[in-house]
Protein backbone atom coordinates (compact mmCIF):
# COMPACT_ATOMS: atom_id res chain seq x y z
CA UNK A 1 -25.16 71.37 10.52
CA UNK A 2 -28.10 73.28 9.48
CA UNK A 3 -28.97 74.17 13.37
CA UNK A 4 -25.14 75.05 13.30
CA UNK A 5 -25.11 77.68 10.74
CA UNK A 6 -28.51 79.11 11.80
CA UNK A 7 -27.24 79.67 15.20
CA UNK A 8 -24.04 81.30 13.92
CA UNK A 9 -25.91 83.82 11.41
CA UNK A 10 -28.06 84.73 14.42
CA UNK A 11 -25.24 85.29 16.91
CA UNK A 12 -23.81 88.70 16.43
CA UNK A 13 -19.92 87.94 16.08
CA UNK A 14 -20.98 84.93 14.51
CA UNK A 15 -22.40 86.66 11.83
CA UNK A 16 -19.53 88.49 10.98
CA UNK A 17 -17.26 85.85 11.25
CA UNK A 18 -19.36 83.62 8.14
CA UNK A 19 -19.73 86.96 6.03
CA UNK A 20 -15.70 87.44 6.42
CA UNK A 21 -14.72 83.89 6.30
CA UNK A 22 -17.26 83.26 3.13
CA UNK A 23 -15.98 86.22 1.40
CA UNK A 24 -12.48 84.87 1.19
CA UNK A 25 -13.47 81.44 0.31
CA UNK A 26 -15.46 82.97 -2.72
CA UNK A 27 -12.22 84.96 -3.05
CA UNK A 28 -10.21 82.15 -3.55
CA UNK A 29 -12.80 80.11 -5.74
CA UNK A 30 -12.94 82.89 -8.08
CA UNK A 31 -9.43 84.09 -8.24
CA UNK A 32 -9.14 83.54 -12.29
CA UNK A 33 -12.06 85.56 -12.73
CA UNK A 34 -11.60 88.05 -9.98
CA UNK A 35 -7.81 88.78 -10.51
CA UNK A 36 -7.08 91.54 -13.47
CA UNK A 37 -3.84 90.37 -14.06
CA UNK A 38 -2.24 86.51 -13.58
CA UNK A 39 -0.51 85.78 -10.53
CA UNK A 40 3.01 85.22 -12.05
CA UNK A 41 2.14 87.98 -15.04
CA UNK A 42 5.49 90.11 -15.02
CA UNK A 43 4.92 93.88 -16.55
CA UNK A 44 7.86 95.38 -17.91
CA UNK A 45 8.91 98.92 -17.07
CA UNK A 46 6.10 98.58 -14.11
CA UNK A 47 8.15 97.77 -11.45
CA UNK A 48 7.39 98.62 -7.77
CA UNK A 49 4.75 101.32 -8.60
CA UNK A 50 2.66 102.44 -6.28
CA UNK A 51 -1.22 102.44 -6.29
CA UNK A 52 -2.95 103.12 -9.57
CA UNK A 53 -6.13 102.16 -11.63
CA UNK A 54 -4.35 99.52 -13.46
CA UNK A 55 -2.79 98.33 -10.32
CA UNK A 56 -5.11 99.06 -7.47
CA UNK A 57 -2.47 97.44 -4.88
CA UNK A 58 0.59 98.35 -6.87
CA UNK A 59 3.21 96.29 -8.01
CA UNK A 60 5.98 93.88 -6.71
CA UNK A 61 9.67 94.23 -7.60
CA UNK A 62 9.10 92.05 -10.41
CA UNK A 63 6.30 94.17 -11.70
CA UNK A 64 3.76 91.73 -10.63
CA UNK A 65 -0.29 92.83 -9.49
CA UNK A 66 -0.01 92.53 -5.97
CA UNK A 67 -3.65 92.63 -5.75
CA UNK A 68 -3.94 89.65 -8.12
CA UNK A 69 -1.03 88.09 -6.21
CA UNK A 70 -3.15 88.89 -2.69
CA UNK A 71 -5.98 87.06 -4.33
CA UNK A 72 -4.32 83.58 -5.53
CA UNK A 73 -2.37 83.54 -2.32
CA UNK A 74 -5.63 83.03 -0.35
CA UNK A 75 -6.05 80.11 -2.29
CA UNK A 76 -2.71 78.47 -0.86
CA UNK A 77 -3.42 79.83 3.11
CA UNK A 78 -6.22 78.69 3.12
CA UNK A 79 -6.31 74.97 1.88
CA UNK A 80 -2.91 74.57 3.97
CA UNK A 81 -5.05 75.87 6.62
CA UNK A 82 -7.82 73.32 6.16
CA UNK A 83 -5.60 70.43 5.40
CA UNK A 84 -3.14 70.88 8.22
CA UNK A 85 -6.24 71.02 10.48
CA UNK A 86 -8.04 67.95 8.69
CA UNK A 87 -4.87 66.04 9.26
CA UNK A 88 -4.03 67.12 12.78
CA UNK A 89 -7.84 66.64 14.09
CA UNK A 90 -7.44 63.11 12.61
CA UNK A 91 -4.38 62.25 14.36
CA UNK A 92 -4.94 63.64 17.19
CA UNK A 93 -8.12 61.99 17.75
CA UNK A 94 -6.84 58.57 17.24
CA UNK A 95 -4.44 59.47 20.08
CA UNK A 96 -7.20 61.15 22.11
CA UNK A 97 -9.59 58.09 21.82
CA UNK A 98 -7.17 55.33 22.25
CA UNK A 99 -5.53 57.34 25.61
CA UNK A 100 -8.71 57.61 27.00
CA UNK A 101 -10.70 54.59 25.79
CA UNK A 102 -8.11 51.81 26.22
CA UNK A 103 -6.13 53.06 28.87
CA UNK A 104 -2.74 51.79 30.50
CA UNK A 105 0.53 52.11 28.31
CA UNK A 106 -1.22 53.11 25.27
CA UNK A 107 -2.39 55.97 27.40
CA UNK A 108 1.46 56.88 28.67
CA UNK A 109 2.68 56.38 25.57
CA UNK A 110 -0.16 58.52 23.64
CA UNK A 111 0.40 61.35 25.96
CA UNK A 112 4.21 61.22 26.58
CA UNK A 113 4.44 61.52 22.92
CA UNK A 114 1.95 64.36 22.41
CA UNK A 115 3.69 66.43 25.76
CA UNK A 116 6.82 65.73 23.26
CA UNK A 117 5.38 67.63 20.75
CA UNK A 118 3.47 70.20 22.79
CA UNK A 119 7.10 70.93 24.10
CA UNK A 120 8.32 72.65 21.24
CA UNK A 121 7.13 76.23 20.15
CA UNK A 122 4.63 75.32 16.85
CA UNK A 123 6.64 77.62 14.24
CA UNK A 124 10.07 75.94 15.24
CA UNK A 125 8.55 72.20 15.12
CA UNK A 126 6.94 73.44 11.91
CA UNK A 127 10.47 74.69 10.66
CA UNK A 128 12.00 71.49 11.79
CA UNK A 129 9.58 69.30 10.28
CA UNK A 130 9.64 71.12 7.33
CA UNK A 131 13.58 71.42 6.99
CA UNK A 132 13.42 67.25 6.95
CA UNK A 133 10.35 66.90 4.48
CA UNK A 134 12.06 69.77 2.28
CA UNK A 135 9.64 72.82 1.91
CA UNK A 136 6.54 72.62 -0.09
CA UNK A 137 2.48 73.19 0.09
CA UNK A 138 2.16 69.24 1.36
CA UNK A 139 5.42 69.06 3.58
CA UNK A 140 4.25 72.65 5.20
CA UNK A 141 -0.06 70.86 6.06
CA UNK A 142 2.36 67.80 6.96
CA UNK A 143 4.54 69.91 9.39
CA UNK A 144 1.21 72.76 10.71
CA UNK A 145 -0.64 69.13 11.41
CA UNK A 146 1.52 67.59 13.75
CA UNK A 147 2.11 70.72 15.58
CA UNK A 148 -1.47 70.95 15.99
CA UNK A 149 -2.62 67.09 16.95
CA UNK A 150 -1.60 67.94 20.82
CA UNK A 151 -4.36 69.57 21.28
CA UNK A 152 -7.18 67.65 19.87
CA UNK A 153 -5.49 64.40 21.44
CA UNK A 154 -5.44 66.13 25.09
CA UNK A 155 -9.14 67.48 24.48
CA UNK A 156 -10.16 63.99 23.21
CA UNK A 157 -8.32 61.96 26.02
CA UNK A 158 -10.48 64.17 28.68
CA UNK A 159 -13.71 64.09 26.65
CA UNK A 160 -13.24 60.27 26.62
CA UNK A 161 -12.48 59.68 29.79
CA UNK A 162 -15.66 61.55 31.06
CA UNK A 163 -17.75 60.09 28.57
CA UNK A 164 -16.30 56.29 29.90
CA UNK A 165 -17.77 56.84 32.92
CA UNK A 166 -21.68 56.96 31.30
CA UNK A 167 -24.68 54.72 31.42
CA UNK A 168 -24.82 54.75 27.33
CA UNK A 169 -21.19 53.46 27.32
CA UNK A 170 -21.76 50.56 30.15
CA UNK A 171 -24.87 49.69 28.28
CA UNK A 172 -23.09 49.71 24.80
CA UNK A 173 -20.28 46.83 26.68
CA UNK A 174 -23.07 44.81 28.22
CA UNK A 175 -24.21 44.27 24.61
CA UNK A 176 -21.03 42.95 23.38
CA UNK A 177 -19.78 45.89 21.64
CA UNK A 178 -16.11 45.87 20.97
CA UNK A 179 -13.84 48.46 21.74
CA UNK A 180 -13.38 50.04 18.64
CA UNK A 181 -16.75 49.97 18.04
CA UNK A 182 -17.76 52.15 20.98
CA UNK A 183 -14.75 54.33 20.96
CA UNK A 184 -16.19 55.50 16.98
CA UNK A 185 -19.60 55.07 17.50
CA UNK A 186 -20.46 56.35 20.80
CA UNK A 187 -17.54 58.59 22.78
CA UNK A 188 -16.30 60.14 19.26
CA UNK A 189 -19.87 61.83 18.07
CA UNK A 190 -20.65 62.79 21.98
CA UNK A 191 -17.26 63.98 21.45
CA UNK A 192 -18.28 66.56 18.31
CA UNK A 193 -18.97 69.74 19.45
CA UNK A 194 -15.89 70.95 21.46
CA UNK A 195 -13.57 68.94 18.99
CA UNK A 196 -15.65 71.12 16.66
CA UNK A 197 -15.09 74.72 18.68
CA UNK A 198 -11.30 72.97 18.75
CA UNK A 199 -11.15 73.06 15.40
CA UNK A 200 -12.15 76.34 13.88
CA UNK A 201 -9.76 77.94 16.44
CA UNK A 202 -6.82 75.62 14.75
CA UNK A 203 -7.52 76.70 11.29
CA UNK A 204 -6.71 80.21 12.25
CA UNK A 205 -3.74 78.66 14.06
CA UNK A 206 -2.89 76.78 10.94
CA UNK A 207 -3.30 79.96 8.35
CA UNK A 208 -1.13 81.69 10.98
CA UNK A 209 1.83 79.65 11.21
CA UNK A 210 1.90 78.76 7.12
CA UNK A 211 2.40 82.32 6.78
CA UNK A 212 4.88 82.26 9.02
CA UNK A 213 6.86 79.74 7.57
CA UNK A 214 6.60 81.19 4.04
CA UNK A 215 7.68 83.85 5.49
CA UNK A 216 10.83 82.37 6.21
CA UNK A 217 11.34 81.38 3.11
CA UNK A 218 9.97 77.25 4.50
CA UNK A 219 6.59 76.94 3.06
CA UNK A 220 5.18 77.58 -0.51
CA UNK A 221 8.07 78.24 -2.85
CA UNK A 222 8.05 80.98 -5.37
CA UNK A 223 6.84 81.81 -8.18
CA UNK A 224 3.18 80.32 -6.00
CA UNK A 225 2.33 83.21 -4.54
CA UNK A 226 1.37 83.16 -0.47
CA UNK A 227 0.90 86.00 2.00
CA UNK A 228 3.49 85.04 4.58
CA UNK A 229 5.93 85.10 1.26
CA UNK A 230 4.68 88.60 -0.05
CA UNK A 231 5.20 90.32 3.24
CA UNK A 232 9.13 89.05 3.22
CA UNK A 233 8.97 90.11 -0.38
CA UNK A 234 7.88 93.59 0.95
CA UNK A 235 10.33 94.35 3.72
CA UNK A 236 12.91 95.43 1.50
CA UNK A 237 10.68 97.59 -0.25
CA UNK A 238 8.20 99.08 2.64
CA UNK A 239 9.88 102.31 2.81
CA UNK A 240 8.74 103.30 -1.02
CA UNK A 241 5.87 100.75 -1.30
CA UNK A 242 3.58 100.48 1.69
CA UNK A 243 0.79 98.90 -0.27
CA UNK A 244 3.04 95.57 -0.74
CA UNK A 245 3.00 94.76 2.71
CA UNK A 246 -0.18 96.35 4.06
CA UNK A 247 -2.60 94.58 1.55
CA UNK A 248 -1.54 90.80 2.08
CA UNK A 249 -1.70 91.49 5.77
CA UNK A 250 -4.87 93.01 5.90
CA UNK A 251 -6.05 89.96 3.67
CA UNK A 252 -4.19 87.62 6.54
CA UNK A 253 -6.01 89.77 9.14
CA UNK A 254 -9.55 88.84 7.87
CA UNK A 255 -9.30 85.02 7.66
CA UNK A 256 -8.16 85.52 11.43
CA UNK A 257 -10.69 87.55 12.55
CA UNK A 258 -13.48 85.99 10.66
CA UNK A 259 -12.03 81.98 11.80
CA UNK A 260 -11.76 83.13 15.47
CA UNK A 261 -15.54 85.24 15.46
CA UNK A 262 -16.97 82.21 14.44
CA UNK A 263 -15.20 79.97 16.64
CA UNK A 264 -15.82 82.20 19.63
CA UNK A 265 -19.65 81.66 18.89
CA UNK A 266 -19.24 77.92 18.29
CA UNK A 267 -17.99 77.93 21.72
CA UNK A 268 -21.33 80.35 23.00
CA UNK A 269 -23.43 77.48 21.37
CA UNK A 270 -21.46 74.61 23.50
CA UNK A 271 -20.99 76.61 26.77
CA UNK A 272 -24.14 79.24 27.21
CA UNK A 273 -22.34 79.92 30.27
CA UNK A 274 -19.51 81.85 28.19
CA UNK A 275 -21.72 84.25 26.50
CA UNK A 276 -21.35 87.32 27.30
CA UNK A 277 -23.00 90.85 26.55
CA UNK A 278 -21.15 91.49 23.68
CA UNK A 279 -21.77 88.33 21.95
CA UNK A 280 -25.31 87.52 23.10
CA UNK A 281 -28.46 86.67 20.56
């Protein structure tokens, strides 16, 4: 880990990715302290104004601090974000290793079920998973994790399957270990680094399609504030107040940017062969 983030503070997107990504975090850490106003605090007479000392961002149509709302909402995109990935990387791992370890119908029925999946767009699955679980900051990880196991289980599978074919593992079954035992100890942590690379590119994935399905009205419900939820809130109201849309996206723009800098050098650090001028040391 610490050769990890010394190799990402070095690389020059990297860098920028960590700074961006670490801002928000602190962001949403210190939201009670950071925010002027509470997230839910409705100010009479101070509806829909536009920018302002008091209200730097403005207000909402309920005369809400969108800049406090902006701040709290980070809180909510990015823990779904984190917990759909946490979830999906588990699942999809299990599949992964079992497909590629054991082999035979566990493998055709591993991967028929995650083609299944990989079928459907992610925001509709999401919208249909959600629409049976009933919406809601769990049901929405539950939904943004099984869209996303596919792709760690296909990665895994391959990863597994090449790693099979390896002295360490023939040695490991000539000692009488089981299975399971290899499969966890030996294939998965050879396994890390792309499942790694995998990974921060799915959190961005995962921030992505919450907002999308709070902005239709299928993830976080209100009063909880999120940024896919403020920028519905905001299309009625875009021709008089910009600033309610344009500030939760540009908050949504730099979790993206940051997630997918840093994954981009992640991947540098597995494959030197992708680095290119831009991104180089």
């Amino acid at each position: 880990m610490r050769e990890t983030l010394a190799y990402l503070w070095h690389h020059r997107t990297g860098r920028i990715g960590v700074c961006l990504v670490s801002f928000m975090v602190l962001v949403a850490i210190f939201a009670p302290v950071i925010a002027p106003y509470g997230p839910n605090e409705q100010i009479r007479g101070a509806e829909l104004m536009g920018m302002s000392w008091e209200h730097p961002f403005g207000t909402d149509f309920l005369g809400r601090d969108i800049l406090s709302r902006t701040i709290f909402a980070s809180r909510i995109s990015l823990t779904a974000g984190a917990l759909a990935v946490v979830l999906g990387a588990v699942l999809g791992i299990a599949m992964g290793l079992s497909a590629g370890s054991l082999g035979g119908w566990t493998e055709t029925v591993m991967m028929r079920a995650s083609d299944s999946i990989m079928a459907f767009p992610a925001i509709l699955l999401g919208a249909a998973v959600v629409a049976i679980l009933g919406p809601g900051f769990v049901q929405v990880a539950i939904a943004i994790a099984i869209a996303q196991s596919p792709l760690f289980a296909r990665l895994t599978r391959a990863i597994a399957l090449s790693e099979a074919r390896l002295e360490y593992v023939e040695a490991a079954e000539s000692m009488g270990a089981t299975k399971l035992r290899i499969m966890l100890f030996h294939i998965l942590p050879n396994s890390a680094g792309p499942l790694i690379v995998q990974a921060s590119l799915s959190v961005g994935i995962a921030i992505l399609l919450e907002s999308g399905l709070s902005f239709l009205g299928l993830g976080v419900q209100p009063p909880t504030p999120s940024w896919g939820q403020m920028l519905a809130d905001a299309l009625r109201f875009i021709d008089f107040i910009p600033s309610y849309a344009i500030f939760p996206g540009i908050a949504l723009t730099i979790v993206l940017v940051g997630v997918n800098f840093i994954a981009d050098a992640l991947r540098d650090k597995i494959d030197p062969q992708s680095v290119t001028k831009g991104g180089s040391n």
